[in-house]
N, C-alpha and C. Protein backbone atom coordinates (compact mmCIF):
# COMPACT_ATOMS: atom_id res chain seq x y z
N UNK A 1 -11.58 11.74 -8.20
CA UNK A 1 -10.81 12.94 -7.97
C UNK A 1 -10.49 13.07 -6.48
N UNK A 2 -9.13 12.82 -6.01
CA UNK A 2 -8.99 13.19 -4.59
C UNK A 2 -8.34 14.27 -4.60
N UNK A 3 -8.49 14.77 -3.35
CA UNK A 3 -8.41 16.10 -3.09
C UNK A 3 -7.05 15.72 -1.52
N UNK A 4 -6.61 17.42 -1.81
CA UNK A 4 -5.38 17.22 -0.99
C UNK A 4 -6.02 17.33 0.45
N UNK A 5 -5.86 16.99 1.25
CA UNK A 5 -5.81 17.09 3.00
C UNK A 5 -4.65 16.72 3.86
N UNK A 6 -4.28 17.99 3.87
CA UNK A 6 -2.54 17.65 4.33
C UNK A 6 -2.68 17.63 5.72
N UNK A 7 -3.35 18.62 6.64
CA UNK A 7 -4.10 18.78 7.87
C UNK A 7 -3.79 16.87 8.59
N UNK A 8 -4.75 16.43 7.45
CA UNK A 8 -5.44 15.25 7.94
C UNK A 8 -4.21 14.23 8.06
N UNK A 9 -3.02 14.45 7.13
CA UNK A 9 -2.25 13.66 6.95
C UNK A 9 -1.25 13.37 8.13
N UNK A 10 -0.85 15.17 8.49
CA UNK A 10 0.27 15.20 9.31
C UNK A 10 -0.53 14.45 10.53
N UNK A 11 -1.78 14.47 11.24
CA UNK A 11 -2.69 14.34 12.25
C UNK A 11 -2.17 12.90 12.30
N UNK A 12 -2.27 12.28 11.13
CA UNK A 12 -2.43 10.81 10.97
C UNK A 12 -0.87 10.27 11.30
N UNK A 13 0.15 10.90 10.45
CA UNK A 13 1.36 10.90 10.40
C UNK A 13 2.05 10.96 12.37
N UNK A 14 1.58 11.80 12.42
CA UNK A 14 1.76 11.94 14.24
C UNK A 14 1.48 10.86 15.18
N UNK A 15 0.30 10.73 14.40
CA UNK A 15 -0.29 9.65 15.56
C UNK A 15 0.25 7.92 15.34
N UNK A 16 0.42 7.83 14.20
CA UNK A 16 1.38 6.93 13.57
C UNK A 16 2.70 6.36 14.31
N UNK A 17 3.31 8.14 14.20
CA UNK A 17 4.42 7.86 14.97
C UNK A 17 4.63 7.72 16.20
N UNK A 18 3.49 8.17 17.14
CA UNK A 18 3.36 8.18 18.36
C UNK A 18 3.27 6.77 18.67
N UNK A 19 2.18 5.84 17.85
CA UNK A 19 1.92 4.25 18.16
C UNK A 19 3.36 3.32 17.91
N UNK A 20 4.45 4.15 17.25
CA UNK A 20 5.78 2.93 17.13
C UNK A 20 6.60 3.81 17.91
N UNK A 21 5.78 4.83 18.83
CA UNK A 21 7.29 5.25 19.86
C UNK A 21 8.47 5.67 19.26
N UNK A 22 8.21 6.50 18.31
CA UNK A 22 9.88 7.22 17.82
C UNK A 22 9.20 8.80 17.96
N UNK A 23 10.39 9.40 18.18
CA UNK A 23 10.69 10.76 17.86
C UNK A 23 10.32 11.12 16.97
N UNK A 24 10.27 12.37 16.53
CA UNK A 24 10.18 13.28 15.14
C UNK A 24 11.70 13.11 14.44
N UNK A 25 12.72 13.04 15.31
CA UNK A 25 14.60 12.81 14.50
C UNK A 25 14.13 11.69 14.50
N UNK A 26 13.74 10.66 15.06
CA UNK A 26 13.89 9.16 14.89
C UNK A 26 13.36 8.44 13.29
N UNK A 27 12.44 9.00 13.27
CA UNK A 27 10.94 8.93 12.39
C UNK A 27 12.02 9.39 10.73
N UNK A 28 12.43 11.11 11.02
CA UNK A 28 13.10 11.77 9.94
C UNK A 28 14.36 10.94 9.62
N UNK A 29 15.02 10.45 10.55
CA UNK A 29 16.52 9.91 10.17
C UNK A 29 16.40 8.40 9.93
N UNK A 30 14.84 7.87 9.88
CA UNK A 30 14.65 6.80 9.41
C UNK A 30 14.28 6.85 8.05
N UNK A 31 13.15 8.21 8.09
CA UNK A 31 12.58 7.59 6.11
C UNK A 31 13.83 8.83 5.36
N UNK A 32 15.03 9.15 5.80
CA UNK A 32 15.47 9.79 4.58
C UNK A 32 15.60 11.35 5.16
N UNK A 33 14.33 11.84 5.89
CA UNK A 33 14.22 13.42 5.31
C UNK A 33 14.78 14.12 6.20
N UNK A 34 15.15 15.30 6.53
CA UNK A 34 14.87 16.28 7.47
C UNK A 34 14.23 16.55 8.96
N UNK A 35 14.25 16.84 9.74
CA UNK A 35 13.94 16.87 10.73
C UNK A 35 12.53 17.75 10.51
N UNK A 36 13.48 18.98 10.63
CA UNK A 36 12.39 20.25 9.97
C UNK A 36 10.95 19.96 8.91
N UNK A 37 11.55 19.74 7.50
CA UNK A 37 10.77 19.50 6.89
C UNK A 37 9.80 17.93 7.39
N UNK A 38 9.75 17.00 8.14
CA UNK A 38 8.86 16.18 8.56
C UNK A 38 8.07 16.82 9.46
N UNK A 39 8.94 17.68 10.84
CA UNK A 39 7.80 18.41 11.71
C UNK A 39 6.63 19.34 10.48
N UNK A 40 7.36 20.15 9.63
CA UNK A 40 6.31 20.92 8.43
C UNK A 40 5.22 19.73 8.34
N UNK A 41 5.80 18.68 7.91
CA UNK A 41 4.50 18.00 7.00
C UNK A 41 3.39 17.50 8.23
N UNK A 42 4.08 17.11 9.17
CA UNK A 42 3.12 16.79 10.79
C UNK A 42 2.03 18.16 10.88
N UNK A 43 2.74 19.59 10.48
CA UNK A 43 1.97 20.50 11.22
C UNK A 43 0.82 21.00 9.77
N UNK A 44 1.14 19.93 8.87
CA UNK A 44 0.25 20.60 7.76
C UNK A 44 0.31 21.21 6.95
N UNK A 45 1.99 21.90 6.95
CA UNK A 45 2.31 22.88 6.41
C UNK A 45 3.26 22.31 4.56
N UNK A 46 3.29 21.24 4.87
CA UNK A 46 4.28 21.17 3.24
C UNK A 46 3.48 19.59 2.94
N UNK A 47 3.16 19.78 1.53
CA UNK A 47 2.85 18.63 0.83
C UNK A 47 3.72 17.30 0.49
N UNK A 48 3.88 16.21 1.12
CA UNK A 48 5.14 15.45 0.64
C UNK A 48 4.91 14.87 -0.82
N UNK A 49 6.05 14.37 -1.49
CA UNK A 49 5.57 13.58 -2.41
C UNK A 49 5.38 12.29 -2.15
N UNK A 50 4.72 11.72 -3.22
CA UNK A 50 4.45 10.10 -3.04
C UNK A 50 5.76 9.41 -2.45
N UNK A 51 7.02 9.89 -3.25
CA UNK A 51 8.38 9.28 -2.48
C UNK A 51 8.56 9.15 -1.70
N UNK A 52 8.46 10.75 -0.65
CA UNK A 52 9.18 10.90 0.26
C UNK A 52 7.71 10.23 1.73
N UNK A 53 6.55 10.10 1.37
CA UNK A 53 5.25 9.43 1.46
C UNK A 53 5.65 8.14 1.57
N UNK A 54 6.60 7.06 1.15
CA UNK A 54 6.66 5.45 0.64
C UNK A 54 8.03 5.20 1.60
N UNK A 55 8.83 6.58 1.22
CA UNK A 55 9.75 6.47 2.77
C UNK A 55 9.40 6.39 3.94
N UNK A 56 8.26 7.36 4.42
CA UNK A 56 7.59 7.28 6.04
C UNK A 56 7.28 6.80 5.81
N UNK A 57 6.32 5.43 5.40
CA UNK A 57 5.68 4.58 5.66
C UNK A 57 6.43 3.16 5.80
N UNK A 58 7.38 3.36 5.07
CA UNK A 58 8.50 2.02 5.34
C UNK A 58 9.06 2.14 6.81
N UNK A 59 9.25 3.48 7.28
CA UNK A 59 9.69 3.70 8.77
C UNK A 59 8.86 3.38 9.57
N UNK A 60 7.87 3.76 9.46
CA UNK A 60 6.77 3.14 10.52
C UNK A 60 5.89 2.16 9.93
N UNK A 61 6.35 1.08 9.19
CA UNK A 61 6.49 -0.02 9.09
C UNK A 61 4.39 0.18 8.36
N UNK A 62 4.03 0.84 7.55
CA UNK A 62 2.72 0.80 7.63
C UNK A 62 2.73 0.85 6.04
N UNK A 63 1.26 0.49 5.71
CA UNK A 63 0.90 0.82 3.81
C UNK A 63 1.45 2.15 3.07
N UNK A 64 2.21 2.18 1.95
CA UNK A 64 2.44 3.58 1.60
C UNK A 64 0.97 3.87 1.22
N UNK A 65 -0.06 2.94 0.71
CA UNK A 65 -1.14 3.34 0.40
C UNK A 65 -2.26 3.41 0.59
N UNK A 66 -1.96 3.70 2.31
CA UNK A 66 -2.68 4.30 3.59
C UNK A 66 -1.92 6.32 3.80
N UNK A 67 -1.21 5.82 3.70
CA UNK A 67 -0.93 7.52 3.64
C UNK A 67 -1.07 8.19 2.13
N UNK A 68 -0.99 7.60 1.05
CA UNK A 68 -1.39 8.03 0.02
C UNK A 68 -3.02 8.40 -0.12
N UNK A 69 -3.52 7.67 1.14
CA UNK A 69 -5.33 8.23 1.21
C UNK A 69 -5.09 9.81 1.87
N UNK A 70 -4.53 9.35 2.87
CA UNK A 70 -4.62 10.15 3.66
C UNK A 70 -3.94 11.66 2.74
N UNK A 71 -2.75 11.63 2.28
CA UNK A 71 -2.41 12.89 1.61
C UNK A 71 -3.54 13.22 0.25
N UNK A 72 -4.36 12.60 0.17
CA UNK A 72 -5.66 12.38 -0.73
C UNK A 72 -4.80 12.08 -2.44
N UNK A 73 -3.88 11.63 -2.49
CA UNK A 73 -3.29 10.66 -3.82
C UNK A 73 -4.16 9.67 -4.10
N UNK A 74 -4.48 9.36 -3.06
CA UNK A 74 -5.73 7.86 -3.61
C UNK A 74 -6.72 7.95 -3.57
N UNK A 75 -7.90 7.41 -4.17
CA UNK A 75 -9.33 7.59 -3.93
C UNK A 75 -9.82 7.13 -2.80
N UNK A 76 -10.11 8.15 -1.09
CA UNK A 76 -10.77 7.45 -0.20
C UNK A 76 -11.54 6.50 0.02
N UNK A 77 -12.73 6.73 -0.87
CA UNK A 77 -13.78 5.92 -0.94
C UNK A 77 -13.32 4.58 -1.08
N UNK A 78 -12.53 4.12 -2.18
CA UNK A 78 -12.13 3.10 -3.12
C UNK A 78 -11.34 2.26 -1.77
N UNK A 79 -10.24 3.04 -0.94
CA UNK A 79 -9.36 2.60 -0.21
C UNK A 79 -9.74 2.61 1.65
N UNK A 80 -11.34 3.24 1.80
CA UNK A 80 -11.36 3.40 3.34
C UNK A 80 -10.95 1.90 3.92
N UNK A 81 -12.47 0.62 3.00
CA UNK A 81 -12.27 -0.28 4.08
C UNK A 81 -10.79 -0.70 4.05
N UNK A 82 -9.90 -0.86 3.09
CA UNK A 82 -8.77 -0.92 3.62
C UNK A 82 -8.30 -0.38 4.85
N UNK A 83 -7.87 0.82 4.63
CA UNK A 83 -7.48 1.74 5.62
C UNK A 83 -7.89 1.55 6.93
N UNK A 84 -8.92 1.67 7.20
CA UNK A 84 -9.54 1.58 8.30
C UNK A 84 -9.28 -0.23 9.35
N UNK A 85 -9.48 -0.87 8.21
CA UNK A 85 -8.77 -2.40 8.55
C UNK A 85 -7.26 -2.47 8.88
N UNK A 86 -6.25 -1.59 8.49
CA UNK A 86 -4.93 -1.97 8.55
C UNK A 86 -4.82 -0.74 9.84
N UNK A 87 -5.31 0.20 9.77
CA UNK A 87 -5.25 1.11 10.90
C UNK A 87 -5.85 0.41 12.30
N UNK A 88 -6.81 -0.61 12.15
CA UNK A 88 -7.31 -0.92 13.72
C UNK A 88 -6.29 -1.78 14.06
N UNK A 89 -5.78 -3.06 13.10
CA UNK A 89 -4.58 -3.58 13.02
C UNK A 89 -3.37 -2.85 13.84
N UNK A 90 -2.97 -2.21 13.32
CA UNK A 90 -1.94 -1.12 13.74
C UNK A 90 -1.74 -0.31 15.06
N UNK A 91 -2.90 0.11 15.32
CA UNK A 91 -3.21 0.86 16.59
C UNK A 91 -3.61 -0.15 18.03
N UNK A 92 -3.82 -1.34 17.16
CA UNK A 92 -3.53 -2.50 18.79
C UNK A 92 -2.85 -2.77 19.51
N UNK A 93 -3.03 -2.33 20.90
CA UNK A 93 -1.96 -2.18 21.66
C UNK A 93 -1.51 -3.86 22.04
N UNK A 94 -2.50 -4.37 22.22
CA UNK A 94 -2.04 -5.91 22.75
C UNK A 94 -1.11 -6.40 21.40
N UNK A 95 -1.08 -6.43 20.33
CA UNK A 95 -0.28 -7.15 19.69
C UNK A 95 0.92 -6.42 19.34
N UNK A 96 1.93 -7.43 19.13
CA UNK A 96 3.43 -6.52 19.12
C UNK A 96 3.96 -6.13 17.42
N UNK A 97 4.55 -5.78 17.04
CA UNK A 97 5.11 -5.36 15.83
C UNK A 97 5.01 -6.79 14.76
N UNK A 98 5.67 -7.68 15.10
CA UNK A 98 5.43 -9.19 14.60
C UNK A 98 4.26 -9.19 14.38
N UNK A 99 3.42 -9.44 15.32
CA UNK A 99 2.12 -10.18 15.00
C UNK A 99 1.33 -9.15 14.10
N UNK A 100 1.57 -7.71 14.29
CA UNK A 100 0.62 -7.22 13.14
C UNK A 100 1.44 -6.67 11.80
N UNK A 101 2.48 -7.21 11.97
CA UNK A 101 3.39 -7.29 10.46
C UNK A 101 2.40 -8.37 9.81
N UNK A 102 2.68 -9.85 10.70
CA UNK A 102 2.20 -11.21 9.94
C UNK A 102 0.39 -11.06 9.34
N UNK A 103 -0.03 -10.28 10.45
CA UNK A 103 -1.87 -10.12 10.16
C UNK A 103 -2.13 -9.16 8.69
N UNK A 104 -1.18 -8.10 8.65
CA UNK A 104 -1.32 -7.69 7.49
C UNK A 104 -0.71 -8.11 6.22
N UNK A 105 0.28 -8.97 6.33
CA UNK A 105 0.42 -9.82 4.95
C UNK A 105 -0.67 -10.76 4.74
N UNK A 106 -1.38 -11.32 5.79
CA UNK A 106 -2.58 -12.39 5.23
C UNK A 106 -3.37 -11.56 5.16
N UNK A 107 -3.78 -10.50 5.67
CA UNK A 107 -4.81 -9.55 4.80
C UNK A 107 -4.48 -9.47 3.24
N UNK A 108 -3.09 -8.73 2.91
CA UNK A 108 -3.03 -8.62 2.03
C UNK A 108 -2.88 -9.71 0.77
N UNK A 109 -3.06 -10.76 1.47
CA UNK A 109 -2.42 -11.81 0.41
C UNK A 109 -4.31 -12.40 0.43
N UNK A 110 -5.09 -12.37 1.08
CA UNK A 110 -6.72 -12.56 0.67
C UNK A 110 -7.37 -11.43 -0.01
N UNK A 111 -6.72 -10.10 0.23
CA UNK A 111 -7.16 -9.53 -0.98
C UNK A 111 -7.03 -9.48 -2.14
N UNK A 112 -5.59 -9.87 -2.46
CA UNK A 112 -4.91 -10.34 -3.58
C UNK A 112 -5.86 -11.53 -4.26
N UNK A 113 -6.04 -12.50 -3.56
CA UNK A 113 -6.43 -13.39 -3.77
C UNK A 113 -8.29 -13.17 -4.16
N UNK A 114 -8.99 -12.48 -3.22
CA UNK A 114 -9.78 -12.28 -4.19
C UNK A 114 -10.50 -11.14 -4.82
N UNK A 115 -9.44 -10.74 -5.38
CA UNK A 115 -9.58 -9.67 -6.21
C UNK A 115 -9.20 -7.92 -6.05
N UNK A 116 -8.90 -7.88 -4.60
CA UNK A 116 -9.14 -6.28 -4.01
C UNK A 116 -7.81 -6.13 -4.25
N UNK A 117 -6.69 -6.36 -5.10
CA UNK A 117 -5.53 -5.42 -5.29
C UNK A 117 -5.28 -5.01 -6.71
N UNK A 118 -6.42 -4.26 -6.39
CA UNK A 118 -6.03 -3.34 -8.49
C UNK A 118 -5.33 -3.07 -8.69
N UNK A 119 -4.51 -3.24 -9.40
CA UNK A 119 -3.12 -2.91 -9.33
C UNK A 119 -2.08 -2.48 -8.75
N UNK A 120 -1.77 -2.95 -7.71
CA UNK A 120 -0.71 -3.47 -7.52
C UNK A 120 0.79 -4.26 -8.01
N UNK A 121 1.38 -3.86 -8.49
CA UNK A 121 2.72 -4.31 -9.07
C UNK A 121 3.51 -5.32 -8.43
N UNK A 122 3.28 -5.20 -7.30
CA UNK A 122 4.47 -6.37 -6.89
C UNK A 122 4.19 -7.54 -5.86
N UNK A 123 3.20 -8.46 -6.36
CA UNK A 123 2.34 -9.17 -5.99
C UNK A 123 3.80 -10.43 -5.46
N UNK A 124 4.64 -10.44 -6.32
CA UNK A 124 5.59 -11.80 -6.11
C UNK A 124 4.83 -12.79 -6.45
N UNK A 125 3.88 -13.13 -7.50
CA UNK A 125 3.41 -14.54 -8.05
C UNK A 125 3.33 -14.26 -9.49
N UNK A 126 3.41 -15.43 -9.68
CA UNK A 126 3.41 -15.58 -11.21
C UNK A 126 2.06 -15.38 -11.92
N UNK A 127 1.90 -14.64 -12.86
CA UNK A 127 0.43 -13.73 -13.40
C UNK A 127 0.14 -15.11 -14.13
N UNK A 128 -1.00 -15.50 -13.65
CA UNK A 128 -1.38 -16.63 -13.84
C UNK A 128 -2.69 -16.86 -14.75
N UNK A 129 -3.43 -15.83 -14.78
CA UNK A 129 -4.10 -14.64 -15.74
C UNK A 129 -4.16 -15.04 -17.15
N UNK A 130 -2.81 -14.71 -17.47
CA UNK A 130 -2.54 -14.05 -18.66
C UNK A 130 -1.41 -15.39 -18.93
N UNK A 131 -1.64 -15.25 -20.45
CA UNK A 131 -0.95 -16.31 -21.57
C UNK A 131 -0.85 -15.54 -22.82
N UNK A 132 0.53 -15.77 -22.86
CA UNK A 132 1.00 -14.90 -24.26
C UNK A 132 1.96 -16.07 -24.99
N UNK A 133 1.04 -16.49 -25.60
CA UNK A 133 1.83 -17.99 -26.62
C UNK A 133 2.75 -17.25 -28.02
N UNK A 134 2.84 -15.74 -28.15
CA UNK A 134 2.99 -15.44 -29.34
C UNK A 134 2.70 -15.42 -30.20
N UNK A 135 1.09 -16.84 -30.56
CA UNK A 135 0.50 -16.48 -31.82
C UNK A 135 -0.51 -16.16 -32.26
N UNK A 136 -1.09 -15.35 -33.02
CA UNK A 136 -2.65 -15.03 -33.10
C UNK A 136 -3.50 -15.79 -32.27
N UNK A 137 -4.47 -15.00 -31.80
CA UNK A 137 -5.71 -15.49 -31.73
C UNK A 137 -6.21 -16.22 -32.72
N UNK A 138 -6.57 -17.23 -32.28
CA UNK A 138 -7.24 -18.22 -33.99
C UNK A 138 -8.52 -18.04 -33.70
N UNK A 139 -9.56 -17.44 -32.25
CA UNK A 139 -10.78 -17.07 -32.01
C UNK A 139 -11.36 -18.38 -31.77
N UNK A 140 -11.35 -19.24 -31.37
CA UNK A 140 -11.75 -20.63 -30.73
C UNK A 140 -11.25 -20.73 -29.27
N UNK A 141 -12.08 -21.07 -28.74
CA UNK A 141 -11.67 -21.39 -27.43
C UNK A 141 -10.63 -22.29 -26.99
N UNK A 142 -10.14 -21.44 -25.95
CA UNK A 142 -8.80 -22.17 -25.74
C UNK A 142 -8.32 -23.58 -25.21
N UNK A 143 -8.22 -24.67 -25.80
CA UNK A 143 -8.18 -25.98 -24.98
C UNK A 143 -6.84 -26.04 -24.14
N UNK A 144 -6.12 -25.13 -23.71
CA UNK A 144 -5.15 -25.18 -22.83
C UNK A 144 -3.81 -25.41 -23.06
N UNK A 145 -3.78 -25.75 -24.24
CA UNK A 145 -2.32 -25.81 -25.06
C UNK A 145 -2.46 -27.37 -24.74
N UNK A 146 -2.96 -28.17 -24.50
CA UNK A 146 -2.39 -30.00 -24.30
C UNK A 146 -2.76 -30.45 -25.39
N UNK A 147 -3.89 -30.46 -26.31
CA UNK A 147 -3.94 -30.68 -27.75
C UNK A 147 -2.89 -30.20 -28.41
N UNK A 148 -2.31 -30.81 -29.37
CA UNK A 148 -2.10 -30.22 -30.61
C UNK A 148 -2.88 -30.02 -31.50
N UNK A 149 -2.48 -28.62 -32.98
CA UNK A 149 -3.93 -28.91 -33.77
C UNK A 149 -3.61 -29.70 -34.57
N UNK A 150 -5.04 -30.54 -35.08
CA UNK A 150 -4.61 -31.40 -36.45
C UNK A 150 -5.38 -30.95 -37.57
N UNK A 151 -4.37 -29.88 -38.12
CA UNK A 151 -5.26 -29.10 -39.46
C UNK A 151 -3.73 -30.06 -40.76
N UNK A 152 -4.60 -30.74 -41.08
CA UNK A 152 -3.59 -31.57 -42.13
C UNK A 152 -3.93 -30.88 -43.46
């Protein structure tokens, strides 16, 4: 059960924007919204939705589902060490936009890899998982499809 902390969000949201150097118009006339209504959500005052949430985060180039902690949509607990990993990432001043674009796709592509992206939808690989041959289970273990059977 997460709980809302909008306080915490705009705090985060600010400081966000402060680390890629845009404005509050810069920031707003990048993800879509309002001027107004983004200063609201900075000062705590209006709840965004997940949407308008997946827009700022594409602007300042960061996880939508790092601010989805933060607006408490996601389960903290479940998502800190993330968070906290893509945020120290982020807030490094020595590395430039590039290099912690590239650091967080190989993060994300070793979590993928072993195991830490519960669902997630849009992995871009082929679900490698799962085999759907179309026909019953016959309840024998699967020899991989390279046999054929020989039930004469």
């Amino acid at each position: 059960m997460a709980s809302l902390n909008v306080g915490s969000l705009g705090e985060y949201l600010r400081e966000q924007r402060r680390n890629a150097q845009l404005s509050l118009r810069q920031l707003a006339d990048a993800a879509g919204v309002s001027n107004p209504y983004l200063s609201q959500i900075e000062r705590g005052l209006r709840k965004p939705s997940a949407e308008v949430l997946q827009q700022v985060a594409k602007a300042l180039r960061i996880s939508a589902e790092t601010l989805y902690v933060h607006a408490g949509i996601l389960d903290a607990e479940r998502e800190r060490t993330e968070v906290e990993t893509r945020a120290v990432i982020l807030a490094d001043p020595l590395l430039n936009e590039r290099q912690k674009q590239v650091l967080l796709q190989i993060y994300d592509a070793f979590r993928h890899e072993n195991g830490g992206s519960d669902g997630e939808p849009d992995s871009g690989e082929p679900d490698s998982g799962k085999r759907d041959s179309g026909e019953p289970d016959s309840g024998e273990p699967d020899s991989g499809g390279a046999e054929p059977s020989s039930s004469s």
